[in-house]
N, C-alpha and C. Protein backbone atom coordinates (compact mmCIF):
# COMPACT_ATOMS: atom_id res chain seq x y z
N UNK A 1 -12.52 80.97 -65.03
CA UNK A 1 -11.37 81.37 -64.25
C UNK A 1 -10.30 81.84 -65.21
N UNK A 2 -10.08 82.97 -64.80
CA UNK A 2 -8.30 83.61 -65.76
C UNK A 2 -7.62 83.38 -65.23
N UNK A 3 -6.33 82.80 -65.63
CA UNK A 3 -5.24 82.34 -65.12
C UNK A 3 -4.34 83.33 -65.58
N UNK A 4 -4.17 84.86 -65.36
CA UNK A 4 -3.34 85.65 -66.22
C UNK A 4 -2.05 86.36 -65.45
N UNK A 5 -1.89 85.49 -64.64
CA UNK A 5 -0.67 86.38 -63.30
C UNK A 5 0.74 85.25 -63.19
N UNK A 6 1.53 86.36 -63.70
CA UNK A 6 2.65 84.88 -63.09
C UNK A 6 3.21 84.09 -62.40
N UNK A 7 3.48 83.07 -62.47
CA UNK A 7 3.70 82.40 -61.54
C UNK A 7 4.24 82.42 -60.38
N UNK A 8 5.10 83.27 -60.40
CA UNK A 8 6.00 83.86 -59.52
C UNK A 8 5.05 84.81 -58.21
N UNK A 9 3.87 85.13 -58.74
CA UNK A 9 3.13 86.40 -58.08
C UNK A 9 1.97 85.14 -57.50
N UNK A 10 2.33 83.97 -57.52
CA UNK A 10 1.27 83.09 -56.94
C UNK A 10 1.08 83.02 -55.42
N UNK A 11 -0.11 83.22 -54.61
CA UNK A 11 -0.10 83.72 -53.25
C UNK A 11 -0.23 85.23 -52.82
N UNK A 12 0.33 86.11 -53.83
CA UNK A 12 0.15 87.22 -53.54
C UNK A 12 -0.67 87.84 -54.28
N UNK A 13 -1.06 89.22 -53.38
CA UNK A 13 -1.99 90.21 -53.38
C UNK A 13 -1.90 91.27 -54.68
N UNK A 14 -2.72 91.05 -55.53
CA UNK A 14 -2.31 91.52 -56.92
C UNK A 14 -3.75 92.77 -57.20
N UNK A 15 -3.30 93.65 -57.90
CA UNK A 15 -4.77 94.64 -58.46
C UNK A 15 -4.95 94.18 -59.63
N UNK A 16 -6.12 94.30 -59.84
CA UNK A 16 -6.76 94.02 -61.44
C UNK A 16 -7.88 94.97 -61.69
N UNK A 17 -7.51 95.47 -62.64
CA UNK A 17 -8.48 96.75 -63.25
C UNK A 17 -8.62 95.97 -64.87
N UNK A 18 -9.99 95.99 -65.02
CA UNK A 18 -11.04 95.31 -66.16
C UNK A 18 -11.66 96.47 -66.89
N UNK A 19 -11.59 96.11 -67.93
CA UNK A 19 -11.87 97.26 -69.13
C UNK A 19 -12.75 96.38 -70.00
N UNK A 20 -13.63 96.69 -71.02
CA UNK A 20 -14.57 95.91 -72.28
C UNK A 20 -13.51 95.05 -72.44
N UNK A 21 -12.01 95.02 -72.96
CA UNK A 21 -11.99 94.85 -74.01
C UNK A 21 -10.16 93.71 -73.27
N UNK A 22 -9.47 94.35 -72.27
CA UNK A 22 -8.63 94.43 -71.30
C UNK A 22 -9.15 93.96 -69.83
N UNK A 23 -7.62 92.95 -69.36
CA UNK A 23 -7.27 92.59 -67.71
C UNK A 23 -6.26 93.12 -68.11
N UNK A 24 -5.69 93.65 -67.01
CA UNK A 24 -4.37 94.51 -66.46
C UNK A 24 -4.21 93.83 -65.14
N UNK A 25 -3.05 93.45 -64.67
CA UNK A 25 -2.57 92.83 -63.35
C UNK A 25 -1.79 93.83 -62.68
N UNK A 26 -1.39 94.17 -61.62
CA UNK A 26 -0.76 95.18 -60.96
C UNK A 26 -0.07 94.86 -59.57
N UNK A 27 1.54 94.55 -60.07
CA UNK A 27 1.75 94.41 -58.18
C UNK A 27 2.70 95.11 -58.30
N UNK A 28 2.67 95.64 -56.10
CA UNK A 28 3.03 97.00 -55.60
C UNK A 28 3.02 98.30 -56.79
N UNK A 29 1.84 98.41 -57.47
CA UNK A 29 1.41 99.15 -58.25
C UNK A 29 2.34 99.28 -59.98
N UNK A 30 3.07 98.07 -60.06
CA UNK A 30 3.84 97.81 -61.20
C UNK A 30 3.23 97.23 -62.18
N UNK A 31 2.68 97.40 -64.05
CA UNK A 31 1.75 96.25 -64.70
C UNK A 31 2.41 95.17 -64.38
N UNK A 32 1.88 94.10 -64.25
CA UNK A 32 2.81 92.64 -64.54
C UNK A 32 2.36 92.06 -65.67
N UNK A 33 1.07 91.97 -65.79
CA UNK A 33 0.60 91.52 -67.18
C UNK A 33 -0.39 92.09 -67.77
N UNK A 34 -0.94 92.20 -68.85
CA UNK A 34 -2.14 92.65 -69.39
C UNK A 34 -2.77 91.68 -70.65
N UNK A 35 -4.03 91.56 -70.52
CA UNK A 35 -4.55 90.31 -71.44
C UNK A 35 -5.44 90.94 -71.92
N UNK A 36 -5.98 90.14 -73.34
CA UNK A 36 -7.39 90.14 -73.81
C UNK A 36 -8.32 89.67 -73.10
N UNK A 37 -9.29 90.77 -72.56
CA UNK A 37 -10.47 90.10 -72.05
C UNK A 37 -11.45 88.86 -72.41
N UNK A 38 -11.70 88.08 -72.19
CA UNK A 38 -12.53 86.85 -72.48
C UNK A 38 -13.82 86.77 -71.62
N UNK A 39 -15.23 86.56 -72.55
CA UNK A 39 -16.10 86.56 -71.57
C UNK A 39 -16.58 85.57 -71.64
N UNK A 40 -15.90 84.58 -72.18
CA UNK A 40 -16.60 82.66 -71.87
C UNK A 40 -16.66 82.63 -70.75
N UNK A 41 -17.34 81.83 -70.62
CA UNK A 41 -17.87 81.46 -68.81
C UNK A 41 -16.68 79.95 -68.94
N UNK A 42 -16.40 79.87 -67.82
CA UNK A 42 -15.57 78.52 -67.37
C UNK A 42 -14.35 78.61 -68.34
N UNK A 43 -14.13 79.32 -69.22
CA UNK A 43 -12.51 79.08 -70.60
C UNK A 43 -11.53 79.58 -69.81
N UNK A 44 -10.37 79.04 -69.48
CA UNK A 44 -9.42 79.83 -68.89
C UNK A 44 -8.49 80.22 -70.22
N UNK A 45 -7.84 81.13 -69.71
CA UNK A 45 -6.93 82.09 -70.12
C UNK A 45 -5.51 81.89 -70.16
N UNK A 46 -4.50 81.27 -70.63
CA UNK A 46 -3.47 81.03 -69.74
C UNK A 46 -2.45 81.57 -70.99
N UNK A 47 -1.47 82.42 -70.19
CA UNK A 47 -0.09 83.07 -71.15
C UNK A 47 0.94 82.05 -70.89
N UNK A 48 1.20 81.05 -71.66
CA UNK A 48 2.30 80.37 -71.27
C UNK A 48 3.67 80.87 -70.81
N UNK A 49 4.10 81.90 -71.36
CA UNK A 49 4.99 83.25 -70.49
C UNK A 49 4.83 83.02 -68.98
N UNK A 50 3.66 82.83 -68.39
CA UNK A 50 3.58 82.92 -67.33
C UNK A 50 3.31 81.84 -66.18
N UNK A 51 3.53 80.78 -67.29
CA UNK A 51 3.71 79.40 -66.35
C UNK A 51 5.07 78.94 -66.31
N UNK A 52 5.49 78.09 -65.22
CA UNK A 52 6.87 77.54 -64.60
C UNK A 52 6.83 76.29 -65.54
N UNK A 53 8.14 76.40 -66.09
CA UNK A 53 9.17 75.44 -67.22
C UNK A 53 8.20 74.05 -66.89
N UNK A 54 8.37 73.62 -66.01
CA UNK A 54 7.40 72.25 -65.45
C UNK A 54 6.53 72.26 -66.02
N UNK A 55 5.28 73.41 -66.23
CA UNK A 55 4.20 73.07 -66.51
C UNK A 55 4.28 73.34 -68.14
N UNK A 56 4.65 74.30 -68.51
CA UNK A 56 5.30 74.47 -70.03
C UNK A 56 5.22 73.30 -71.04
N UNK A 57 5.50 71.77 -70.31
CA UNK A 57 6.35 71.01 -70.97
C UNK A 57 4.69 70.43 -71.25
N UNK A 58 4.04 70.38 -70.25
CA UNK A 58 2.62 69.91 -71.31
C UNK A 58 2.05 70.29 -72.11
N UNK A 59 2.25 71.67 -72.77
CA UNK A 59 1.88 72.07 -73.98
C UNK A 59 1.57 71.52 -75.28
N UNK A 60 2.97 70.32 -74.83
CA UNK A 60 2.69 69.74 -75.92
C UNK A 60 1.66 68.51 -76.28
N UNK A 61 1.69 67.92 -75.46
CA UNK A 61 0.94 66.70 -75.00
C UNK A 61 -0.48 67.44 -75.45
N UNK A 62 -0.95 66.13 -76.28
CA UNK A 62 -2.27 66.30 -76.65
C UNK A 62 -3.25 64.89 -75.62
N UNK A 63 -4.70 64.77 -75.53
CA UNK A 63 -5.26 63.87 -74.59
C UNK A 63 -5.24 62.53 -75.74
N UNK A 64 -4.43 62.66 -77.14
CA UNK A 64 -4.99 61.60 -78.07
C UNK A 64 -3.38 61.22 -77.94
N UNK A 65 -2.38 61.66 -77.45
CA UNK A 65 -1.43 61.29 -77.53
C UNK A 65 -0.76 60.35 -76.01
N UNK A 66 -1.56 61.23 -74.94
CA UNK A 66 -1.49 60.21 -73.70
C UNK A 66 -2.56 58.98 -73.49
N UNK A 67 -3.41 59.22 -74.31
CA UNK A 67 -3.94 57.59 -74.44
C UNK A 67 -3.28 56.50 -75.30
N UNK A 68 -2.72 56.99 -76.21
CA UNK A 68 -1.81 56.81 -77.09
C UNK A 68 -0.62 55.81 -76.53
N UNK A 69 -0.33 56.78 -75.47
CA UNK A 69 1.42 56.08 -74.86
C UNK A 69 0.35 55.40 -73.60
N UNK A 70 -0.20 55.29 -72.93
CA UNK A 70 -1.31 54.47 -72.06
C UNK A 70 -1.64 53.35 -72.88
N UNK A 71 -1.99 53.17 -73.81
CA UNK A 71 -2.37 51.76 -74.86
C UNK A 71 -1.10 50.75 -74.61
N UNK A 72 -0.05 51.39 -75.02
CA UNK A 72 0.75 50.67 -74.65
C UNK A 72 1.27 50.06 -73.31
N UNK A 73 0.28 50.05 -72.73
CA UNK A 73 0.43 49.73 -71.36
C UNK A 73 -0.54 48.07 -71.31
N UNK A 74 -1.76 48.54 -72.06
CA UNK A 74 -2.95 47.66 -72.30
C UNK A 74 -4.28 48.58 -72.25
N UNK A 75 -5.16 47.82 -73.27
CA UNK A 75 -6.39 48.80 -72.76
C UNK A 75 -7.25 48.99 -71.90
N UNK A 76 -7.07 48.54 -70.96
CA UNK A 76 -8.14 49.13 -69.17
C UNK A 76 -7.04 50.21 -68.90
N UNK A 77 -5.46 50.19 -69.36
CA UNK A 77 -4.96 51.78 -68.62
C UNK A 77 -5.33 52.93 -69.47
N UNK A 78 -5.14 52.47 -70.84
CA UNK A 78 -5.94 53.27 -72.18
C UNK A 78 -7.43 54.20 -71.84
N UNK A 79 -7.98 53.03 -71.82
CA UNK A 79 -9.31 53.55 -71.23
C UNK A 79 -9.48 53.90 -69.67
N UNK A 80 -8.86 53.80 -69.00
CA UNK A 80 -8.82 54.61 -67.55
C UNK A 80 -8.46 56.34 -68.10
N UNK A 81 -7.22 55.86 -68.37
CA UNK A 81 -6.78 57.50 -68.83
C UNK A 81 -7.54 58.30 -69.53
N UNK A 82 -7.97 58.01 -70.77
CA UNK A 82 -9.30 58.49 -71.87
C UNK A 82 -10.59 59.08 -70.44
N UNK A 83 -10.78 58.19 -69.47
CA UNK A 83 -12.07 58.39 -68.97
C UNK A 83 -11.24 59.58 -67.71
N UNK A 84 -10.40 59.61 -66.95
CA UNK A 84 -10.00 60.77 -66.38
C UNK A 84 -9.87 61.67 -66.62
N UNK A 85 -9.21 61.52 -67.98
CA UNK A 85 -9.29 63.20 -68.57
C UNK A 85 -10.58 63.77 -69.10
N UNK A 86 -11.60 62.69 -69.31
CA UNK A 86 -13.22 63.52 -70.06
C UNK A 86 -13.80 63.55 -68.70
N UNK A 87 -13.10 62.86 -67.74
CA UNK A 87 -13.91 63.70 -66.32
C UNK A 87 -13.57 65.10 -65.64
N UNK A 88 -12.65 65.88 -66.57
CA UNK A 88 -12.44 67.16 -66.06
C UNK A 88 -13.02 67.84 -66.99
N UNK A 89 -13.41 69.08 -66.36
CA UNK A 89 -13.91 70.23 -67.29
C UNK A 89 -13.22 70.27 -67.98
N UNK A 90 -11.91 70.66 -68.44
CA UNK A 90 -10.78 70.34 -69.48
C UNK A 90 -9.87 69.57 -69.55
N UNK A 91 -9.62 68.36 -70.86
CA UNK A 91 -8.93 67.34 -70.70
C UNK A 91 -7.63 67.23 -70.28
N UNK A 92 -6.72 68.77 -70.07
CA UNK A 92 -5.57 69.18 -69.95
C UNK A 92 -5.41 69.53 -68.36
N UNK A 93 -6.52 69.32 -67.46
CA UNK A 93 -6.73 69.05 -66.19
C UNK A 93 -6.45 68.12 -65.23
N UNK A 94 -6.23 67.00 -66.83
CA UNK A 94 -5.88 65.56 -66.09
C UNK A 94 -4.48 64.96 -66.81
N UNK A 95 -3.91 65.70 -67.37
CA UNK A 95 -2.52 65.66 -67.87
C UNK A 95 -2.03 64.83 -66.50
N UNK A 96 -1.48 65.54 -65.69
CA UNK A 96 -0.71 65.34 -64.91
C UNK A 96 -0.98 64.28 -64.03
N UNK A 97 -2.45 63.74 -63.96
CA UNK A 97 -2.82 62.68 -63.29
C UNK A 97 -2.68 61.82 -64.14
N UNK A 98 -2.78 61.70 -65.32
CA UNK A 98 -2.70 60.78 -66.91
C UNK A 98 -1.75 59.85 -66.51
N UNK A 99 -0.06 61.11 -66.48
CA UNK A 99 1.02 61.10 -66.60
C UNK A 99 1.48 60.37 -65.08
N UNK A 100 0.73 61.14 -63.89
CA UNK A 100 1.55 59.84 -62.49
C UNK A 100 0.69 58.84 -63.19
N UNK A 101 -0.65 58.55 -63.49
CA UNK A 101 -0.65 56.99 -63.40
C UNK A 101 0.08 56.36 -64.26
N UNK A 102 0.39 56.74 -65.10
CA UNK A 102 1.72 55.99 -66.05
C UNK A 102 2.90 55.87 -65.23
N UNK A 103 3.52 56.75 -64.75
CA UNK A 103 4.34 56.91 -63.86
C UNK A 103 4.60 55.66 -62.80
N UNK A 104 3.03 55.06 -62.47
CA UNK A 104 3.12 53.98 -61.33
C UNK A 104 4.02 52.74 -61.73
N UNK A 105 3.94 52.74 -63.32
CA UNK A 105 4.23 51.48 -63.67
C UNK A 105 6.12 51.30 -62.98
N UNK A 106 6.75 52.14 -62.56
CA UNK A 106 8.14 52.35 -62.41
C UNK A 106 8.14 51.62 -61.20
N UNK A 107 7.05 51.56 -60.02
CA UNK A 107 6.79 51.20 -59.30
C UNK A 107 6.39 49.70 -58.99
N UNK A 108 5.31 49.50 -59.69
CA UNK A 108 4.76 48.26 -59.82
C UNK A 108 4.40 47.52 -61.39
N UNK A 109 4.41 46.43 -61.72
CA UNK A 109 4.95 45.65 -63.06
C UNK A 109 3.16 46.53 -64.03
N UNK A 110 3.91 46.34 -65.18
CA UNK A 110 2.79 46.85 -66.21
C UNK A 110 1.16 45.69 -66.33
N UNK A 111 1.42 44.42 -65.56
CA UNK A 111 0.08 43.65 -65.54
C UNK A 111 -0.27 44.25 -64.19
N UNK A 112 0.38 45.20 -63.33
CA UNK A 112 -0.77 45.41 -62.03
C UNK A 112 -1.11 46.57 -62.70
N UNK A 113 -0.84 47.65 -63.12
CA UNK A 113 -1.19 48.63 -63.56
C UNK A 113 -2.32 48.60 -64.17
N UNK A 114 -2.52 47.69 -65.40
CA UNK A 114 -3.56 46.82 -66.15
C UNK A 114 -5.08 46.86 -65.29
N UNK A 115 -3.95 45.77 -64.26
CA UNK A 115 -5.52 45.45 -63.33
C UNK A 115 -5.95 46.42 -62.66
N UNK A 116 -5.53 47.31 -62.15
CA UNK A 116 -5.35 48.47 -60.87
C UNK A 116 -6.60 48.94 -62.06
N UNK A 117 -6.26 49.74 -63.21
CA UNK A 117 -6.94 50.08 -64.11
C UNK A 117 -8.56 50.17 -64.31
N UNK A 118 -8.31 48.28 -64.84
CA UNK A 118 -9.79 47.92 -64.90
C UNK A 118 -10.67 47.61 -63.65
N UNK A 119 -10.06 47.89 -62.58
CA UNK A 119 -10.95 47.52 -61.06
C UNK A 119 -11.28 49.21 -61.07
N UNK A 120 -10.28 50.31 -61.62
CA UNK A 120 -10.64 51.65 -61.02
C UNK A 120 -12.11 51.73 -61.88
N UNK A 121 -12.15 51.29 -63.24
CA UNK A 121 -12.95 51.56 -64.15
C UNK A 121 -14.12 50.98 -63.81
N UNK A 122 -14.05 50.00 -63.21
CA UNK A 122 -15.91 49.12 -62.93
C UNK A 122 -16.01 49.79 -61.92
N UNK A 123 -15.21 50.27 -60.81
CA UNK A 123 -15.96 51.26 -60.05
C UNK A 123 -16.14 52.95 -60.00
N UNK A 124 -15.37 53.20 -61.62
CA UNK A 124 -15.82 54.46 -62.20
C UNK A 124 -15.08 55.46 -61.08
N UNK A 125 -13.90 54.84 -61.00
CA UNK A 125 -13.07 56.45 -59.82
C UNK A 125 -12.37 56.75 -61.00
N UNK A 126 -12.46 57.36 -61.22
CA UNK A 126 -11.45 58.31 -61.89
C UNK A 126 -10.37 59.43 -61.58
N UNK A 127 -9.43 58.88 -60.95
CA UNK A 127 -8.10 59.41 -60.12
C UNK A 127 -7.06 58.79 -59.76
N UNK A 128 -6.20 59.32 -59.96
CA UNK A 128 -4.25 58.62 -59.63
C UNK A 128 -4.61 58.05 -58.66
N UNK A 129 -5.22 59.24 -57.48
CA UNK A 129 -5.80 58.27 -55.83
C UNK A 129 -6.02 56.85 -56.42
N UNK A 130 -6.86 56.98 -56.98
CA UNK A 130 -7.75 55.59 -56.99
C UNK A 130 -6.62 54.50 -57.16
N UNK A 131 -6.35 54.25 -58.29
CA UNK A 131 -5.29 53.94 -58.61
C UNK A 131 -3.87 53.67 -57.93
N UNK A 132 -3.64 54.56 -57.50
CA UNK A 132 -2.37 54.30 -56.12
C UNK A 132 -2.84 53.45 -55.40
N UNK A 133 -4.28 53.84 -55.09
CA UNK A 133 -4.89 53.29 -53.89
C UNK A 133 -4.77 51.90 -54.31
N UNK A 134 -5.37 51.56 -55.05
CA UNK A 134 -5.74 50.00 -55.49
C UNK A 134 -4.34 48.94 -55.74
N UNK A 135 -3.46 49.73 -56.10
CA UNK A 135 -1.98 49.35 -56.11
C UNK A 135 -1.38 49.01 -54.66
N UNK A 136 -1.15 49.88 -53.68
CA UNK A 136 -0.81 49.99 -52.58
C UNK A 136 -1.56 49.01 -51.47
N UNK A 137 -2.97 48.42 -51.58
CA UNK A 137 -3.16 47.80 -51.12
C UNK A 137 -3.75 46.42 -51.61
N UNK A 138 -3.31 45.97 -52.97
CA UNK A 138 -3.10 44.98 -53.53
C UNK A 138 -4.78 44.46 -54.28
N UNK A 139 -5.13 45.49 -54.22
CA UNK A 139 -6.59 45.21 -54.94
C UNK A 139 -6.55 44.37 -56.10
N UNK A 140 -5.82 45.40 -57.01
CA UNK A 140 -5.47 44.66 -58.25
C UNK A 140 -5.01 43.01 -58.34
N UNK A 141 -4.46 42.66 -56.85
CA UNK A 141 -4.80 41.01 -57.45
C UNK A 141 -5.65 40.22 -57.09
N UNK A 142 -6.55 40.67 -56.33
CA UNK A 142 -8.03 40.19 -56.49
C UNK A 142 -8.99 39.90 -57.64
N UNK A 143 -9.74 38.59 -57.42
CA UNK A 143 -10.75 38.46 -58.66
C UNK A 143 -11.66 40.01 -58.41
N UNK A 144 -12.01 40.16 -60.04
CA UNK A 144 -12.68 41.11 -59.88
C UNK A 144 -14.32 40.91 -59.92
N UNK A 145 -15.26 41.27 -59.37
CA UNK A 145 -16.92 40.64 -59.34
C UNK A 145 -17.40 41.54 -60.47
N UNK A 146 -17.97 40.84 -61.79
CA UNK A 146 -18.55 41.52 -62.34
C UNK A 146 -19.71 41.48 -62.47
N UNK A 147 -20.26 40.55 -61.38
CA UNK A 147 -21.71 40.29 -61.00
C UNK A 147 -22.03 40.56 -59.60
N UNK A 148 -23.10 41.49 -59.54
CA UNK A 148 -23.52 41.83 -58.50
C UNK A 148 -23.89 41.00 -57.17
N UNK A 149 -23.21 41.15 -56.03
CA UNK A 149 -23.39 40.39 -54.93
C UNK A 149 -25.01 39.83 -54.91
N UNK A 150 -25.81 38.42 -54.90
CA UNK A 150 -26.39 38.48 -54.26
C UNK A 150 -26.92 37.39 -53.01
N UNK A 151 -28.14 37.91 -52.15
CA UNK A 151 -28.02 37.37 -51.09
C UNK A 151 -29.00 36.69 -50.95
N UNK A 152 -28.48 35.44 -50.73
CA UNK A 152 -29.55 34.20 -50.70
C UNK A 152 -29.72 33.88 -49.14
N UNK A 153 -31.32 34.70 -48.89
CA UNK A 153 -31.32 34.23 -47.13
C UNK A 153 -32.67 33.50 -47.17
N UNK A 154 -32.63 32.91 -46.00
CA UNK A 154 -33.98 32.34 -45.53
C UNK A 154 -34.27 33.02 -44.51
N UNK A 155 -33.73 34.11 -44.22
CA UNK A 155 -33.93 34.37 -42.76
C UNK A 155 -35.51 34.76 -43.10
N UNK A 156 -35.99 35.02 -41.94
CA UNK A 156 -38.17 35.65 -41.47
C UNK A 156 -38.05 36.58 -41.75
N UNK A 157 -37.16 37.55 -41.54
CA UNK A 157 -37.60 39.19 -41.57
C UNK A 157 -37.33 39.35 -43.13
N UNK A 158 -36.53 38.93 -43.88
CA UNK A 158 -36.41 39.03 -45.74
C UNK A 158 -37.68 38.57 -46.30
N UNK A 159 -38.26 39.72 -46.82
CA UNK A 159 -39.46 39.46 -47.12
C UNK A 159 -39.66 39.08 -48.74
N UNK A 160 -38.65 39.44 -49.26
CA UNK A 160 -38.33 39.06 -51.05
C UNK A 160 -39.65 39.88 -51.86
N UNK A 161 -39.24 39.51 -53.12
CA UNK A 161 -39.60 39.93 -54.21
C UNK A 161 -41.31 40.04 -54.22
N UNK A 162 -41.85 38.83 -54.02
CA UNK A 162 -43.56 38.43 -53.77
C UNK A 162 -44.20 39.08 -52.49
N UNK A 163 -43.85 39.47 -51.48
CA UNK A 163 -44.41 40.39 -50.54
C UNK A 163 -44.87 41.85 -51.29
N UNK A 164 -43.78 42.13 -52.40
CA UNK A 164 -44.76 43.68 -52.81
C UNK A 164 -45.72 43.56 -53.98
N UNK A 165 -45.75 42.31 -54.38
CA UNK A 165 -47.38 41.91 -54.89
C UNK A 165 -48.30 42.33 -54.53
């Protein structure tokens, strides 16, 4: 995906004429931008020129630097964050989700965050959702099972383990 149109032109109906080598953008027949063509499959393209001040400001932010300020939280938010961002095609995908779940802590104390964390992580969600979620409805102060439910029946119809002998 090229991301080569500005922000401002987001929603609207734009021309693009592709050359070897050249993208050219075109609205109501005006250039707006023109880029080096790229033929990676999945690499986006992005002119920071052409992103809104907001998004600008993550430029700087590296994914070793928001695990970084996440550590200091404890390591299940450390490692939550580390594992959200290697769940996007690019780690700069999950900036902003990195950043609300840090964000939650303003909300709720830095030991629920912790826990919220390591409950998102044994069940491998990887998302602010998750996270909000588990916050909002008090998951996080639940014991957490790190052993698999199991079910001890006598009932007739449980045929167990020795029936597929």
């Amino acid at each position: 995906m090229t991301r080569c149109v500005p922000y401002q032109l987001a929603g609207q109906v734009v021309d693009v004429r592709f050359t070897n080598t050249t993208v050219e953008i075109f609205f109501k027949n005006k250039r707006v931008a023109s880029h080096p063509r790229s033929y990676q499959r999945g690499r986006h393209v992005t002119d920071s020129a052409h992103m809104p001040d907001s998004h600008r400001r993550y430029l700087e932010w590296t994914p070793g630097r928001i695990v970084a300020w996440a550590e200091k939280n404890g390591p299940s938010t450390a490692e939550f964050v580390d594992e959200l961002m290697r769940s996007r095609p690019h780690p700069e995908q999950g900036f902003r989700s990195a950043l609300g779940v840090m964000r939650l802590v303003k909300k709720y104390s830095p030991e629920r965050l912790e826990a919220a964390c390591a409950r998102a992580l044994l069940v491998k969600s990887f998302s602010f959702k998750s996270v909000e979620s588990i916050l909002k409805h008090g998951l996080d102060q639940r014991p957490l099972r790190t052993e698999p439910t199991r079910v001890h029946s006598t009932h007739r119809n449980i045929r167990g383990p020795n029936y597929y002998q």
